[in-house]
C-alpha atoms as a PDB file:
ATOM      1  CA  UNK A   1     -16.018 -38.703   5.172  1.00  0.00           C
ATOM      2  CA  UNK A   2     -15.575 -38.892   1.177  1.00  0.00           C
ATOM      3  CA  UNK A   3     -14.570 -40.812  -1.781  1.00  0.00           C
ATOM      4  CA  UNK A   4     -12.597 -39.863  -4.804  1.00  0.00           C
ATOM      5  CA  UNK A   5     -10.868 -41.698  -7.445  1.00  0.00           C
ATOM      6  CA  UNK A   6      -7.694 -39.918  -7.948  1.00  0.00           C
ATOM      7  CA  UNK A   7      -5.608 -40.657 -10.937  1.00  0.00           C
ATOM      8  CA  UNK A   8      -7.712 -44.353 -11.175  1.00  0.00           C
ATOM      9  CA  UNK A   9      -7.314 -45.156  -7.289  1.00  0.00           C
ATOM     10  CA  UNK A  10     -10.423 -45.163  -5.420  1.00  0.00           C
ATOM     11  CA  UNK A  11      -9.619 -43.032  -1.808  1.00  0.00           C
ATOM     12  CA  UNK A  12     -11.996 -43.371   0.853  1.00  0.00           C
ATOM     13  CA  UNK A  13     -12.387 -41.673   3.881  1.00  0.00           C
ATOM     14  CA  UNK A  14     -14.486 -43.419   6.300  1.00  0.00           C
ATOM     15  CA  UNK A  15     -15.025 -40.367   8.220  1.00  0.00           C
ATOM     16  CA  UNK A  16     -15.952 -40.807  11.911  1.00  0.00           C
ATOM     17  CA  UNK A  17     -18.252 -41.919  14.598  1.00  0.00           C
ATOM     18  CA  UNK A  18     -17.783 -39.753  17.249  1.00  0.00           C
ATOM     19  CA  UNK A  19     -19.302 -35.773  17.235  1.00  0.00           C
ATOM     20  CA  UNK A  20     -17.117 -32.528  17.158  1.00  0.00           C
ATOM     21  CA  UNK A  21     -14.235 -32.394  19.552  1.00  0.00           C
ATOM     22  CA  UNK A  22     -12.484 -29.213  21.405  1.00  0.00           C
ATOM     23  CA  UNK A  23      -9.878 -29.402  18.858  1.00  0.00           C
ATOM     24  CA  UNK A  24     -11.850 -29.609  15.878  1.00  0.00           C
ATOM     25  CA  UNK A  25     -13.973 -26.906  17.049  1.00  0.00           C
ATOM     26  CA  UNK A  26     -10.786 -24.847  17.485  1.00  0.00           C
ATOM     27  CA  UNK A  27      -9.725 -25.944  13.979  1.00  0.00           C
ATOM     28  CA  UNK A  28     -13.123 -25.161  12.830  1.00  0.00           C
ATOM     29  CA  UNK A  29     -13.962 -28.577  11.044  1.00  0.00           C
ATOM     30  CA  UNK A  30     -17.138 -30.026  11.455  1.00  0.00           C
ATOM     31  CA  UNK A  31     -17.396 -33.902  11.344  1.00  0.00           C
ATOM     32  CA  UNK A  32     -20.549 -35.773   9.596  1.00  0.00           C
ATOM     33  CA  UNK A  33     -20.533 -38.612  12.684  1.00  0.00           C
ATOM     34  CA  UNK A  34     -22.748 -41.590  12.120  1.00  0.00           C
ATOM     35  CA  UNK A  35     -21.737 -42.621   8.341  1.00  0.00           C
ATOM     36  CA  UNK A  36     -20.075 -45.828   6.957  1.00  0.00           C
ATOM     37  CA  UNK A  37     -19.136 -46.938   3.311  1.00  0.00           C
ATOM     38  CA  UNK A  38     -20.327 -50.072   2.366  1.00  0.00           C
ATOM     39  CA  UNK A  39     -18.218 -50.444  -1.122  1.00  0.00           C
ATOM     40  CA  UNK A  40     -18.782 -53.346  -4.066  1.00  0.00           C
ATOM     41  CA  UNK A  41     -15.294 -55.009  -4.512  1.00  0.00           C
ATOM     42  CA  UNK A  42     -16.470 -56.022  -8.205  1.00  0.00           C
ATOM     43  CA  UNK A  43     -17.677 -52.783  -9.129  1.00  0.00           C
ATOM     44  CA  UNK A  44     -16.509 -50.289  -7.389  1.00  0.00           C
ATOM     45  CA  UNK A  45     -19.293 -48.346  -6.249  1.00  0.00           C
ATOM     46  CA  UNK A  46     -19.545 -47.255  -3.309  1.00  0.00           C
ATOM     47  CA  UNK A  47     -22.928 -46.690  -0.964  1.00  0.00           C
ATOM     48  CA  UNK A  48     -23.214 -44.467   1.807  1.00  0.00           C
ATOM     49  CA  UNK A  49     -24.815 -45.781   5.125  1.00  0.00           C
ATOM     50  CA  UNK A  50     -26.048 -42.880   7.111  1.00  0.00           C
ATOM     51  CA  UNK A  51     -26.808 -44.203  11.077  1.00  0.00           C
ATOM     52  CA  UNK A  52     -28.092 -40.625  12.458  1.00  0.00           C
END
């Protein structure tokens, strides 16, 4: 999961809620489960909800 602004667009990547897979053990990429993004639509900023 992650958030950017990238040339004044706000990109977020909500990530995911399930652990490492076969294939992204194969692809060696390791996940952060367990996180959402709870984001202020009149500011902007964003808040990171960890449920591990």
């Amino acid at each position: 999961m992650g958030i950017t602004d990238y040339r004044g667009v706000l990109c977020v990547n909500s990530g995911t809620w399930q652990a490492q897979t076969a294939f992204q053990k194969q692809m060696n990429i390791t996940p952060t489960p367990a996180r959402a993004v709870l984001l202020d639509l009149q500011t902007l900023n964003p808040r990171i909800l960890d449920f591990n």
